[in-house]
N, C-alpha and C. Protein backbone atom coordinates (compact mmCIF):
# COMPACT_ATOMS: atom_id res chain seq x y z
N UNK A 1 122.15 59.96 114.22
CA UNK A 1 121.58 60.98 115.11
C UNK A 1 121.24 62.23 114.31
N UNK A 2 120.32 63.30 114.95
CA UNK A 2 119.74 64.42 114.28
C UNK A 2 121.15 65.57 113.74
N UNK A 3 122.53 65.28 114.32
CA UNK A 3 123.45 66.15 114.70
C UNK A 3 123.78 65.72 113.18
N UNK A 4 123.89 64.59 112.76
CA UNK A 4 124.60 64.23 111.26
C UNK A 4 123.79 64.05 110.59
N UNK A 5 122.85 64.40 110.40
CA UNK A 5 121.18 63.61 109.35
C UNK A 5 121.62 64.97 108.11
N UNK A 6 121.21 64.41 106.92
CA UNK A 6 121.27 65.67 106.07
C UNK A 6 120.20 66.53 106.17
N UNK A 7 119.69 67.23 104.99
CA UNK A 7 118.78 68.04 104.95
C UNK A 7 117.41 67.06 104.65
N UNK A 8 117.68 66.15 103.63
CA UNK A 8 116.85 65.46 102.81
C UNK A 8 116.12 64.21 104.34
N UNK A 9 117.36 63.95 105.44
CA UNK A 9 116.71 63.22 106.13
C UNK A 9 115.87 63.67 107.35
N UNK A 10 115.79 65.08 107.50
CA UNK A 10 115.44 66.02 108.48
C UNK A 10 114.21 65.99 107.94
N UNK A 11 114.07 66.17 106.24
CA UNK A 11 112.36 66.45 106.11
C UNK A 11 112.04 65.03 105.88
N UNK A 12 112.27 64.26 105.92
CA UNK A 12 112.05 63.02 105.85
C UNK A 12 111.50 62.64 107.29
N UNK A 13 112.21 63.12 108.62
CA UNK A 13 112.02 62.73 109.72
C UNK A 13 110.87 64.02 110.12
N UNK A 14 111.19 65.27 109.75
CA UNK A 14 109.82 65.92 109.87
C UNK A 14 108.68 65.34 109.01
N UNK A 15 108.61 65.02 107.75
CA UNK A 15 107.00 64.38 107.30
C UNK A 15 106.53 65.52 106.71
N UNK A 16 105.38 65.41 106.20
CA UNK A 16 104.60 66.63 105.19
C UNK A 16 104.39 67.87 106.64
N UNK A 17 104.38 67.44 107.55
CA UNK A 17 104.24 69.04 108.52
C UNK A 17 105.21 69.90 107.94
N UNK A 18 106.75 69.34 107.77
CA UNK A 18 107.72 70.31 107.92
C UNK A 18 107.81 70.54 106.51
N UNK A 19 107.43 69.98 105.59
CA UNK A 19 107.26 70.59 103.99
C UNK A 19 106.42 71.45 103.53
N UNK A 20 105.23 71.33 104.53
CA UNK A 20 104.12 72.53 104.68
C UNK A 20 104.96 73.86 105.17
N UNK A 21 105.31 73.51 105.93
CA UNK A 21 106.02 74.58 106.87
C UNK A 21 106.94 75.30 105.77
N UNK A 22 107.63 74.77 105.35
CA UNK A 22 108.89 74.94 104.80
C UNK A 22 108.10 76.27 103.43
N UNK A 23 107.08 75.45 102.27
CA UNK A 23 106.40 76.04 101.69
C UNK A 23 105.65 77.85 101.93
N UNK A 24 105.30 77.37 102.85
CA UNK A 24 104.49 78.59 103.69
C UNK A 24 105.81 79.34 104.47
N UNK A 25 106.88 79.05 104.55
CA UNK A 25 108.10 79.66 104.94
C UNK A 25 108.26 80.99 103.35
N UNK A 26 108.69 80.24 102.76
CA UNK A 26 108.71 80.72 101.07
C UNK A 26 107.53 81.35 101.08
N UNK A 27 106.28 81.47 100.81
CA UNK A 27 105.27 82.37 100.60
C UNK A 27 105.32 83.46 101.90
N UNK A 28 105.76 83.62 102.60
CA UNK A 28 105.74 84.18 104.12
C UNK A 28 107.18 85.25 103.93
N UNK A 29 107.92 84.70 103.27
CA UNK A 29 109.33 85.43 102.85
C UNK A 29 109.03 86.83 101.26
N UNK A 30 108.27 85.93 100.88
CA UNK A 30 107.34 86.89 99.68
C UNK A 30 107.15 87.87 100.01
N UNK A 31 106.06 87.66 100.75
CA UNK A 31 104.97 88.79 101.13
C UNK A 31 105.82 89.42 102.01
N UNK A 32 106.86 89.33 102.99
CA UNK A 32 108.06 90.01 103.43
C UNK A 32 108.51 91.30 102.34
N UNK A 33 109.08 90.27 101.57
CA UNK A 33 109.57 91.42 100.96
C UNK A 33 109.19 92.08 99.60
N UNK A 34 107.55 92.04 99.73
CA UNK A 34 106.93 93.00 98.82
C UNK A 34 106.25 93.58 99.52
N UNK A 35 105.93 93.81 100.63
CA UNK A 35 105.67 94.96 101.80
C UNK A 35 106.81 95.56 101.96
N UNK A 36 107.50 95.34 101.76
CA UNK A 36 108.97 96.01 102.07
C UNK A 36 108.81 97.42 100.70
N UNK A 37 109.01 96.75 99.87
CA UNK A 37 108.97 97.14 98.47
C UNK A 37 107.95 98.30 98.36
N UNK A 38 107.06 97.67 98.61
CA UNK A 38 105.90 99.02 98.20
C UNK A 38 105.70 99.82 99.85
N UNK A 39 106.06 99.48 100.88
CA UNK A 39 106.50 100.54 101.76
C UNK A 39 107.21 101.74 101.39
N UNK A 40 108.20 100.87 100.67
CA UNK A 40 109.33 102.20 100.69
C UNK A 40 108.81 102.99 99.36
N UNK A 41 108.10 102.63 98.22
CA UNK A 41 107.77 103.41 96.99
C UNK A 41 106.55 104.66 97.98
N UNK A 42 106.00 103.72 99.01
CA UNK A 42 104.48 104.66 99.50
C UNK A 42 105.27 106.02 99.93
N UNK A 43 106.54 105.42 100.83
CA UNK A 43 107.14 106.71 101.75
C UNK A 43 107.99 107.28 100.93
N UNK A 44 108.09 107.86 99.76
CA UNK A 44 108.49 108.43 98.75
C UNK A 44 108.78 110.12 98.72
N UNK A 45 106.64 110.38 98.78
CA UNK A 45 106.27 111.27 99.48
C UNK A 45 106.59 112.05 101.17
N UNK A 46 107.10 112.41 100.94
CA UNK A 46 107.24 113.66 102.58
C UNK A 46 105.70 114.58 102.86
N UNK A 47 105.30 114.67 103.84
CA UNK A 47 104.15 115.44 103.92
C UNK A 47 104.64 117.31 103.88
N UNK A 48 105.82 117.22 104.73
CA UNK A 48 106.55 118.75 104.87
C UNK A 48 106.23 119.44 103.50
N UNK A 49 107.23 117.89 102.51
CA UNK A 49 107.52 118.71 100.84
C UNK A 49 106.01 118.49 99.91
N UNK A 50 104.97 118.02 100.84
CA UNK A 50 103.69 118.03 99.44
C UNK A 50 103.00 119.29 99.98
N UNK A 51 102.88 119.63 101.30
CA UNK A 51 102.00 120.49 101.86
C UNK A 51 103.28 122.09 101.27
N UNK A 52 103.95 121.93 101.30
CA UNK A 52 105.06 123.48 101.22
C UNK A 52 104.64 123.39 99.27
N UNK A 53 104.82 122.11 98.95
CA UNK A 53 104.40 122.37 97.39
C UNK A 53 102.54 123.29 96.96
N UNK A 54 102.10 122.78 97.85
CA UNK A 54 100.89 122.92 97.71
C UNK A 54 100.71 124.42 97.99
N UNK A 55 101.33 124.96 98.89
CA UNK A 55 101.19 126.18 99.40
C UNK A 55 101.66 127.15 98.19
N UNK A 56 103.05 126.82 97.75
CA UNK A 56 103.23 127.38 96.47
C UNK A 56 102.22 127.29 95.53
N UNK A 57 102.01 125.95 95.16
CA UNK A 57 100.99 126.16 93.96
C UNK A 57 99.67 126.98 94.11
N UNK A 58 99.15 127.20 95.81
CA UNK A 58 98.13 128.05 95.73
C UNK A 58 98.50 129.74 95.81
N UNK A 59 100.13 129.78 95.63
CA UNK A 59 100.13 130.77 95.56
C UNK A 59 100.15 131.54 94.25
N UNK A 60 101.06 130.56 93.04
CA UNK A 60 101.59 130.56 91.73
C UNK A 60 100.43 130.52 90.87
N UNK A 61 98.85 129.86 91.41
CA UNK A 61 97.88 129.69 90.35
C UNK A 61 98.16 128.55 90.04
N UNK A 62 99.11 127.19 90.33
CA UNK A 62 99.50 126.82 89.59
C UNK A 62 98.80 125.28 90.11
N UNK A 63 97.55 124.86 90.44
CA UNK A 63 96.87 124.23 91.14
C UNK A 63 96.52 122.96 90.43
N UNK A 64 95.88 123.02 89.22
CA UNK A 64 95.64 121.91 88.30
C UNK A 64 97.26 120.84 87.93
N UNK A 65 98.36 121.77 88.05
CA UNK A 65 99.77 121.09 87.62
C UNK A 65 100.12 119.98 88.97
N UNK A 66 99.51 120.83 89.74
CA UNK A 66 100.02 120.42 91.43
C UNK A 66 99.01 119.00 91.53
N UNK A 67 97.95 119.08 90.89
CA UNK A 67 96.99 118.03 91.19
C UNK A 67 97.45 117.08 90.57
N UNK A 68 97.70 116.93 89.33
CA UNK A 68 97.89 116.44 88.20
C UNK A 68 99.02 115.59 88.96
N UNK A 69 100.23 116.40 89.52
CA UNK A 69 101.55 115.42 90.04
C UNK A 69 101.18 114.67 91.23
N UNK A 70 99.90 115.12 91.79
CA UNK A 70 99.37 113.92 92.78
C UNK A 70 98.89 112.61 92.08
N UNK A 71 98.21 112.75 91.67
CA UNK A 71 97.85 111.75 90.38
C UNK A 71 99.05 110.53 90.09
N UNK A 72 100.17 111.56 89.53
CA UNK A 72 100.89 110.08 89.51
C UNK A 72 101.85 109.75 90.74
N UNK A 73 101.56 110.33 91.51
CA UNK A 73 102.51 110.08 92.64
C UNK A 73 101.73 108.74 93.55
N UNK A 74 100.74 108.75 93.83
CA UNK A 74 99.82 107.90 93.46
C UNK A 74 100.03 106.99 95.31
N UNK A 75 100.65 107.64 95.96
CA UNK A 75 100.50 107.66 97.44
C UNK A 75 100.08 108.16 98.51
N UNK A 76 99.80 107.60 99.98
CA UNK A 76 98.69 108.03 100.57
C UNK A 76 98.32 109.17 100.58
N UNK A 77 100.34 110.17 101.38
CA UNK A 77 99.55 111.54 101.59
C UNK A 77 99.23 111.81 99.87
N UNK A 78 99.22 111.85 99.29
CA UNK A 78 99.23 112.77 98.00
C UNK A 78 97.85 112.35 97.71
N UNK A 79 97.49 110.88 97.77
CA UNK A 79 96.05 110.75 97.40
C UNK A 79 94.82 111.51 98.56
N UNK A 80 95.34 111.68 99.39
CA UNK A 80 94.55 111.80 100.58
C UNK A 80 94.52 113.77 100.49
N UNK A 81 95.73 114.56 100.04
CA UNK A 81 95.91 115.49 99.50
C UNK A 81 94.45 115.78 98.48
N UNK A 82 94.75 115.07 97.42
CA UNK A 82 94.06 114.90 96.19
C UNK A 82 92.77 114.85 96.28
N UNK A 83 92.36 114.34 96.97
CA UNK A 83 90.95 114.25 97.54
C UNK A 83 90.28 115.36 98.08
N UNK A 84 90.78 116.06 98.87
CA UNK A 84 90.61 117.11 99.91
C UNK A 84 90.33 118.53 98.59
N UNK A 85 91.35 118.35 97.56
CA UNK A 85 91.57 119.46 96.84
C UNK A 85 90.36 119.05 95.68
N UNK A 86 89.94 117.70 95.28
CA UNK A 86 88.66 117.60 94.69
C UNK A 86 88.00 118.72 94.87
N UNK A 87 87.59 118.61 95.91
CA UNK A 87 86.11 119.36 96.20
C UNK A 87 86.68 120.41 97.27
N UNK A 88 87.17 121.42 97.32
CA UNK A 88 87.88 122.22 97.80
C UNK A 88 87.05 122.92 97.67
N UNK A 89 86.15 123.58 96.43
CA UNK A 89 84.61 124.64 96.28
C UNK A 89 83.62 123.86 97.63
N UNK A 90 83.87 122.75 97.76
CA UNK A 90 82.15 122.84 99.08
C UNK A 90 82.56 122.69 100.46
N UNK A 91 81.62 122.69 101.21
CA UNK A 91 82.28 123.51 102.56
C UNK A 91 83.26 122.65 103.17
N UNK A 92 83.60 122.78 104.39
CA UNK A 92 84.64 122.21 105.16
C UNK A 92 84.35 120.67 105.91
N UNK A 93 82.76 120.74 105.90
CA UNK A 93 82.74 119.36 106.58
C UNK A 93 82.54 118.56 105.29
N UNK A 94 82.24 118.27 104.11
CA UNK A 94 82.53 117.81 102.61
C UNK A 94 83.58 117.48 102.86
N UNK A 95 84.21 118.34 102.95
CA UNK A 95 85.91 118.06 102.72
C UNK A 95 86.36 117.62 103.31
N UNK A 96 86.57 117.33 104.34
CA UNK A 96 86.88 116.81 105.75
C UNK A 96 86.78 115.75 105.62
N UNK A 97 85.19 115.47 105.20
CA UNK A 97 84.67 113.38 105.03
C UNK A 97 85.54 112.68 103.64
N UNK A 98 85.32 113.70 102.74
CA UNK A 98 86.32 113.17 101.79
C UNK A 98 87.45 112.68 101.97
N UNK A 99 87.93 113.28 102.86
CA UNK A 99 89.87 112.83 103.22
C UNK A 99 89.85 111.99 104.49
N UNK A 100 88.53 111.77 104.79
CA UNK A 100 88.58 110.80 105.95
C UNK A 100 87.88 109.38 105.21
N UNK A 101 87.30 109.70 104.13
CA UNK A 101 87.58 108.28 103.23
C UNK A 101 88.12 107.73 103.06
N UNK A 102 88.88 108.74 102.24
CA UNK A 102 89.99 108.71 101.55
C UNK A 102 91.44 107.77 102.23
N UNK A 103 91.58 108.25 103.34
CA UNK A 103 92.42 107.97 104.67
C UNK A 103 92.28 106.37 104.66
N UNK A 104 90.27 105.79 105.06
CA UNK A 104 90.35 104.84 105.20
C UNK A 104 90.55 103.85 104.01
N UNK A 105 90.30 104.25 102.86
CA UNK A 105 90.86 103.49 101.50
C UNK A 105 92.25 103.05 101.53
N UNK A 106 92.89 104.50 101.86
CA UNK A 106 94.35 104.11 101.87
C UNK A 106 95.31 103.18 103.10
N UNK A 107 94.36 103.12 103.62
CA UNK A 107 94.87 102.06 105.21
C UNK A 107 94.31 100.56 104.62
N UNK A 108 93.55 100.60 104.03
CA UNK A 108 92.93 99.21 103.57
C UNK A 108 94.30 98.73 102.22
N UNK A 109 94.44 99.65 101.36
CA UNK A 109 95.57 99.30 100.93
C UNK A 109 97.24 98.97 101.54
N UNK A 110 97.62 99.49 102.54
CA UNK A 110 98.80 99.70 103.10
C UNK A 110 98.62 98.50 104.02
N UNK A 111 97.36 97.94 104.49
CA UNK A 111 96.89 96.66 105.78
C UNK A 111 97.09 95.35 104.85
N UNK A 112 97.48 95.48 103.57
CA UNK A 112 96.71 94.15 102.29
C UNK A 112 98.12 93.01 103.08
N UNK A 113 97.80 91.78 103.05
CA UNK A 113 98.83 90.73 103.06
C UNK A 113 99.04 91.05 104.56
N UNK A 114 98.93 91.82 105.44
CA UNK A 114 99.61 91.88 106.97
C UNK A 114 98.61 90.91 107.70
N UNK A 115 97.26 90.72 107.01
CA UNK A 115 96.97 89.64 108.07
C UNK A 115 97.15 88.42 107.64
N UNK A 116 97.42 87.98 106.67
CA UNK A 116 98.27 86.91 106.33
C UNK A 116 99.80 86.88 106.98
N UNK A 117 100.14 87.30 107.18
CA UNK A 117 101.45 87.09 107.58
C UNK A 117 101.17 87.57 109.11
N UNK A 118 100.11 88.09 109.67
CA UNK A 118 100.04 87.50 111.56
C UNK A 118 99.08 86.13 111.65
N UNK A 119 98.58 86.01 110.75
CA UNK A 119 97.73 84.25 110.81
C UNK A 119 99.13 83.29 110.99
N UNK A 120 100.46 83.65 109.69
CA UNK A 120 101.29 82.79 109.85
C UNK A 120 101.78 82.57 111.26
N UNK A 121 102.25 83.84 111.46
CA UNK A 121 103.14 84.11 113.12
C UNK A 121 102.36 83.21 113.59
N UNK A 122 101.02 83.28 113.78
CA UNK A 122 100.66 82.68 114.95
C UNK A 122 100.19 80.98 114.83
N UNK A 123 100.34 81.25 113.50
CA UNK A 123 99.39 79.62 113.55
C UNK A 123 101.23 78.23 113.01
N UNK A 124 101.87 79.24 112.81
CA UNK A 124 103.23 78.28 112.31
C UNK A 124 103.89 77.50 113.43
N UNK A 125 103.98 77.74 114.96
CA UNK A 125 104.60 77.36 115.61
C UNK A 125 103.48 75.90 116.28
N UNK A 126 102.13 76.26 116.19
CA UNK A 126 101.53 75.60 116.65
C UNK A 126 101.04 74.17 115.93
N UNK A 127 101.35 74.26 114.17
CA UNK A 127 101.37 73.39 113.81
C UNK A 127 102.54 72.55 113.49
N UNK A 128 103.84 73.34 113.88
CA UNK A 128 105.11 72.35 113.97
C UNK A 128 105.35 71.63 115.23
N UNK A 129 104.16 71.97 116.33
CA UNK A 129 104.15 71.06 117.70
C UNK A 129 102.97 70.07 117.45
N UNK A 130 102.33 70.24 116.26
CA UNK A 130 101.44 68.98 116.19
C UNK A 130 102.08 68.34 115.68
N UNK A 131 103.02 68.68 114.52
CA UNK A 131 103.51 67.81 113.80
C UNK A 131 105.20 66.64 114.29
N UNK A 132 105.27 67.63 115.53
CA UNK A 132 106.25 66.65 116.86
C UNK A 132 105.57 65.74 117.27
N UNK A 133 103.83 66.06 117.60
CA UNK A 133 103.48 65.12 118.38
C UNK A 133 103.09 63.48 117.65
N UNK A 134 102.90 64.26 116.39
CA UNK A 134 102.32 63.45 115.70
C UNK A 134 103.87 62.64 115.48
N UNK A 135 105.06 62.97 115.49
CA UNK A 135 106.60 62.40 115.01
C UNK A 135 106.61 61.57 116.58
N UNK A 136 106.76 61.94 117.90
CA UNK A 136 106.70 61.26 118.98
C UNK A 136 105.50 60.10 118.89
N UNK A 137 105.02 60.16 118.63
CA UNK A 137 103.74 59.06 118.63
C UNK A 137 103.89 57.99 117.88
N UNK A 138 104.71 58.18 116.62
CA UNK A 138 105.04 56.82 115.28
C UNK A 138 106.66 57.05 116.33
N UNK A 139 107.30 57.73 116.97
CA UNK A 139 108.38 56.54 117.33
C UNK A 139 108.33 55.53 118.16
N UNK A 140 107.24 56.22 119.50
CA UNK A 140 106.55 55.24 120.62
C UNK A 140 106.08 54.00 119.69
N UNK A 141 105.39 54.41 118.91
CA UNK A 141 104.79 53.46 118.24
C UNK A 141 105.45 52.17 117.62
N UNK A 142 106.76 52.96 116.88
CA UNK A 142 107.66 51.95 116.34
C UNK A 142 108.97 51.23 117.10
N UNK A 143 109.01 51.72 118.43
CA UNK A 143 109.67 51.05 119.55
C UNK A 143 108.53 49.95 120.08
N UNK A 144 107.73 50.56 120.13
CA UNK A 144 106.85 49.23 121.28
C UNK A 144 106.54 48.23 119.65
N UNK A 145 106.19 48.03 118.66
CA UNK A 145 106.45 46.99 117.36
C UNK A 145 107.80 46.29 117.58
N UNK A 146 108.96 47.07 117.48
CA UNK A 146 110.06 46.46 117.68
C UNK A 146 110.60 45.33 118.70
N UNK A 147 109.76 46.27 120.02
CA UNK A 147 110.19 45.44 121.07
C UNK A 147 111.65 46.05 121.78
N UNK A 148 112.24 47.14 121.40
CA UNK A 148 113.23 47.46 122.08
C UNK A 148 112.98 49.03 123.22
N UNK A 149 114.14 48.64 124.13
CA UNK A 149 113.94 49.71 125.09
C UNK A 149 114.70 50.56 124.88
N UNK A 150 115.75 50.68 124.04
CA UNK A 150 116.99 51.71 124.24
C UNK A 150 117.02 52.68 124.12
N UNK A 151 117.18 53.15 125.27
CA UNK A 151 117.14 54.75 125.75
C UNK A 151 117.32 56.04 124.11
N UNK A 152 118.41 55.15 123.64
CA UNK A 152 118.82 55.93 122.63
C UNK A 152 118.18 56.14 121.57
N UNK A 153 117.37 54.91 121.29
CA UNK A 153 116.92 55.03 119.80
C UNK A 153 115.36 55.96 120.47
N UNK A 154 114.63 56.09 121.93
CA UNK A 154 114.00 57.20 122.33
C UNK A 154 114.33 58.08 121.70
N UNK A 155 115.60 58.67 122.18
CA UNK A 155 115.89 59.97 122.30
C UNK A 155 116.17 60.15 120.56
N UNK A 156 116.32 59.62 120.00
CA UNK A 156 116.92 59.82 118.39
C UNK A 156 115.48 60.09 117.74
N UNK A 157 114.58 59.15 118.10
CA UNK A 157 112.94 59.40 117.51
C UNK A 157 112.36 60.81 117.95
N UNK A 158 112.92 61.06 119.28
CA UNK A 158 111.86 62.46 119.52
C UNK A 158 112.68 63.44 119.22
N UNK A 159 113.90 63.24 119.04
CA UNK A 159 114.97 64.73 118.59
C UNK A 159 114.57 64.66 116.61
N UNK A 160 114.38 63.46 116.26
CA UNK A 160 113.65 63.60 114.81
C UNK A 160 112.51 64.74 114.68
N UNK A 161 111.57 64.16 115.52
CA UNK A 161 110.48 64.80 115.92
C UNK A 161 110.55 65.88 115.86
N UNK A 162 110.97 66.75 116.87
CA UNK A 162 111.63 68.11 117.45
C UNK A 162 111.81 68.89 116.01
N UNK A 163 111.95 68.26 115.10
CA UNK A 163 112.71 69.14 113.58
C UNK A 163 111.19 69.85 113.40
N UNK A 164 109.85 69.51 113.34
CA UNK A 164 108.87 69.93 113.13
C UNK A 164 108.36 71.35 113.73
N UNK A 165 109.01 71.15 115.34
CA UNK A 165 108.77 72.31 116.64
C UNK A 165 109.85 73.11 115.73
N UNK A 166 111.10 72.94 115.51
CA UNK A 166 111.96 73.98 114.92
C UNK A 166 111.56 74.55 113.88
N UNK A 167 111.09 74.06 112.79
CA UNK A 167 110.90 74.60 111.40
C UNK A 167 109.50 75.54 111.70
N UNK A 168 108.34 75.27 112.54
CA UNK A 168 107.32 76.38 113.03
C UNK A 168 108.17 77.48 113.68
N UNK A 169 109.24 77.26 114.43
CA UNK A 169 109.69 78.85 114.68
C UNK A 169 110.50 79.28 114.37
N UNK A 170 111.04 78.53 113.18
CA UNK A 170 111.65 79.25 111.94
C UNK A 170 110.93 80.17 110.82
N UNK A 171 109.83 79.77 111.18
CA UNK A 171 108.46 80.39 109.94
C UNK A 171 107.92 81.07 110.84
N UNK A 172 107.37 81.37 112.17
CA UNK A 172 107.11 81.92 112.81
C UNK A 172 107.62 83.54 113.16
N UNK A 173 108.76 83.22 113.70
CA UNK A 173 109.63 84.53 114.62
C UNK A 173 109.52 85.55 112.98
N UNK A 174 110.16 85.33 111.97
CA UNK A 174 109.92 86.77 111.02
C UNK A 174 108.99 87.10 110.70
N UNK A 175 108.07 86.08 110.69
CA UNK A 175 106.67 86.24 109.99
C UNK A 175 106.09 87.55 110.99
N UNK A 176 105.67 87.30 112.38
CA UNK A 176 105.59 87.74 113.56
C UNK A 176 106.09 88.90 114.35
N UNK A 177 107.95 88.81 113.68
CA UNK A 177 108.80 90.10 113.73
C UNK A 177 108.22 91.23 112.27
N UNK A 178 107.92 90.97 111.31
CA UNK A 178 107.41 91.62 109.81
C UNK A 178 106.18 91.83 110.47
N UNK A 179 104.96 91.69 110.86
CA UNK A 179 103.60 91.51 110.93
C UNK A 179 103.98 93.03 112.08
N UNK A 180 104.52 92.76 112.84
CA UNK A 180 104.78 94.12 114.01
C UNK A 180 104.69 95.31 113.48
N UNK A 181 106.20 94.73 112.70
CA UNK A 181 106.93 95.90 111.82
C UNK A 181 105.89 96.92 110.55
N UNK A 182 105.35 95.82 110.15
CA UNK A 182 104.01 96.59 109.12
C UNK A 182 102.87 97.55 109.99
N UNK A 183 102.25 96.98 110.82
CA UNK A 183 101.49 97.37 111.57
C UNK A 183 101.86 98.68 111.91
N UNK A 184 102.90 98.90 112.94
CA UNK A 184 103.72 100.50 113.30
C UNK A 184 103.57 100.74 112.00
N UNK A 185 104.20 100.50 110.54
CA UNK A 185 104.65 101.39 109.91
C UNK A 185 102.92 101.93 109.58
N UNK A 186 101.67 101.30 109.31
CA UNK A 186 100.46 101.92 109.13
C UNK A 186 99.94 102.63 110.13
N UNK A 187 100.54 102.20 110.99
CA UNK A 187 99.62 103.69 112.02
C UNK A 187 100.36 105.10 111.83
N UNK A 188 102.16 104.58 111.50
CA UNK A 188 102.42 105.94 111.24
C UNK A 188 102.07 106.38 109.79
N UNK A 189 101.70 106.11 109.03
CA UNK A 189 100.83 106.47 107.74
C UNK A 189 99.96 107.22 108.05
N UNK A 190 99.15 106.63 109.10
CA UNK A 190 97.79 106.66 109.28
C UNK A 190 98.03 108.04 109.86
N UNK A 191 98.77 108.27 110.82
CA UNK A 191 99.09 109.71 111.69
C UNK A 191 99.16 110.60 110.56
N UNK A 192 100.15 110.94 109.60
CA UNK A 192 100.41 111.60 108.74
C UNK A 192 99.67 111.81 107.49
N UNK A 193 98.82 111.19 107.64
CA UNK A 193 97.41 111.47 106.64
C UNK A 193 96.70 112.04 107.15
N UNK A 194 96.43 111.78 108.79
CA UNK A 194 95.06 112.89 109.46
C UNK A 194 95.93 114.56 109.97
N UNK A 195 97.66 114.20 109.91
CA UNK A 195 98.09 115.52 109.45
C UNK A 195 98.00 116.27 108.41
N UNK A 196 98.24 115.75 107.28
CA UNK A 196 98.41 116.31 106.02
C UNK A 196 96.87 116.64 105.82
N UNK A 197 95.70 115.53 106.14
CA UNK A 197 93.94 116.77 105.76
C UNK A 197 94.06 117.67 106.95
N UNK A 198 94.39 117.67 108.13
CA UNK A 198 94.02 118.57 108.67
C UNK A 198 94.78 120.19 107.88
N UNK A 199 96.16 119.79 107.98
CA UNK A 199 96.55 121.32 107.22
C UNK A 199 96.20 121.45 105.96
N UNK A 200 95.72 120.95 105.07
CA UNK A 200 94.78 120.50 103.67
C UNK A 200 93.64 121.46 104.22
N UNK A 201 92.86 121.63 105.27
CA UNK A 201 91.43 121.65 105.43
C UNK A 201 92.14 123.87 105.98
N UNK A 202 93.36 123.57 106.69
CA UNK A 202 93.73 125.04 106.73
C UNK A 202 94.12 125.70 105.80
N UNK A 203 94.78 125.23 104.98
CA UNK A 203 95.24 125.87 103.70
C UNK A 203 93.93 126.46 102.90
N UNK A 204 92.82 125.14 102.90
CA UNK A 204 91.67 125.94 102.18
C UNK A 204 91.22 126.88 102.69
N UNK A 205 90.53 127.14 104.56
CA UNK A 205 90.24 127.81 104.88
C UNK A 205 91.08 129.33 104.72
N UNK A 206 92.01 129.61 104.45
CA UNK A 206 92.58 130.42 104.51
C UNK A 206 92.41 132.14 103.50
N UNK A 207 91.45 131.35 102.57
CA UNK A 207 90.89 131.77 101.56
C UNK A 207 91.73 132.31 100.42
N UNK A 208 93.15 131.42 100.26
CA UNK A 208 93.47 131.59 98.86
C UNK A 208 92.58 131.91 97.73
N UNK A 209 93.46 132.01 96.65
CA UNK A 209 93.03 132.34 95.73
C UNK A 209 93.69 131.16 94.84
N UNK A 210 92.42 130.17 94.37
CA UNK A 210 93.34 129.03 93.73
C UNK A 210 93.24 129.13 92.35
């Protein structure tokens, strides 16, 4: 029965569905946790502490040093910062489009691999129910060859089966729970970038002296 089968006879009784699955489990766990990874390097930056830096440096003269540490800081707000302070000499709607480029560059980077991993969510569960149906169908199949009726060896073929439906929402539910989780975290990016140009676009107006 499925209750004592090892591991080796589970993918055996799942078939190449559940080795697909299993595979694309592992690449799906990846991309997990290198969104993770470069999430947390992006949110590094605070907008409070780049915009209060910035304010200093336009007060200190000290503007080219301030740019320069955007440069290697090398994340949204700071690039999206960086941009704005480019062209800081031409007028306000220049500047404005710049950091609303800028914005969308940096959402295209922070979005990379998230739709791969909602294709998984959604497409993993649906091919571990083909790959049941396809497991129910060779047991029907290999009962009516046999010639036997027993209830049991039914129920043992389609609970085989069933391993295929499990292993899709085993690959599914994190893939699906991560795909959420990324998403929120880019819109709140996304918020805090059209904060940081907007006070970017006040700071210039203000008519420092840079």
């Amino acid at each position: 029965m499925l209750g004592h089968s090892s591991l080796a006879t589970l993918l055996q009784a799942g078939g190449i569905v559940t080795i697909v699955l299993l595979a694309v489990s592992v690449f799906s766990l990846a991309l997990i946790l290198e969104r993770i990874l470069f999430y947390r390097k992006m949110s590094l930056t605070r907008r409070t502490d780049l915009l209060n830096n910035l304010r200093l440096a336009a007060k200190d003269m000290t503007l080219p040093a301030f740019m320069e540490n955007c440069k290697k800081k090398d994340t949204p707000l700071a690039n999206v910062v960086l941009a704005g302070l480019s062209l800081k000499d031409k007028d306000e709607k220049t500047t404005a489009e710049t950091m609303a480029r800028q914005t969308a560059i940096e959402t295209v980077r922070l979005e990379r691999y998230t739709a791969i991993l909602g294709t998984i969510g959604s497409t993993s569960v649906y091919v571990g129910l083909f790959g049941t149906v396809l497991g129910i169908i060779r047991a029907f199949s290999d009962i009516s060859q046999a010639g036997v009726g027993d209830i049991s060896i039914v129920i043992a073929g389609i609970a085989e089966a069933l391993v295929c439906t499990a292993t899709g929402l085993w690959v599914a539910i994190p893939a699906v729970i991560a795909y959420n989780f990324f998403m929120k975290s880019v819109d709140r990016f996304n918020t805090e970038m059209e904060l940081c140009a907007s006070e970017v676009l006040e700071i210039v107006k203000t008519g420092r002296r840079w």
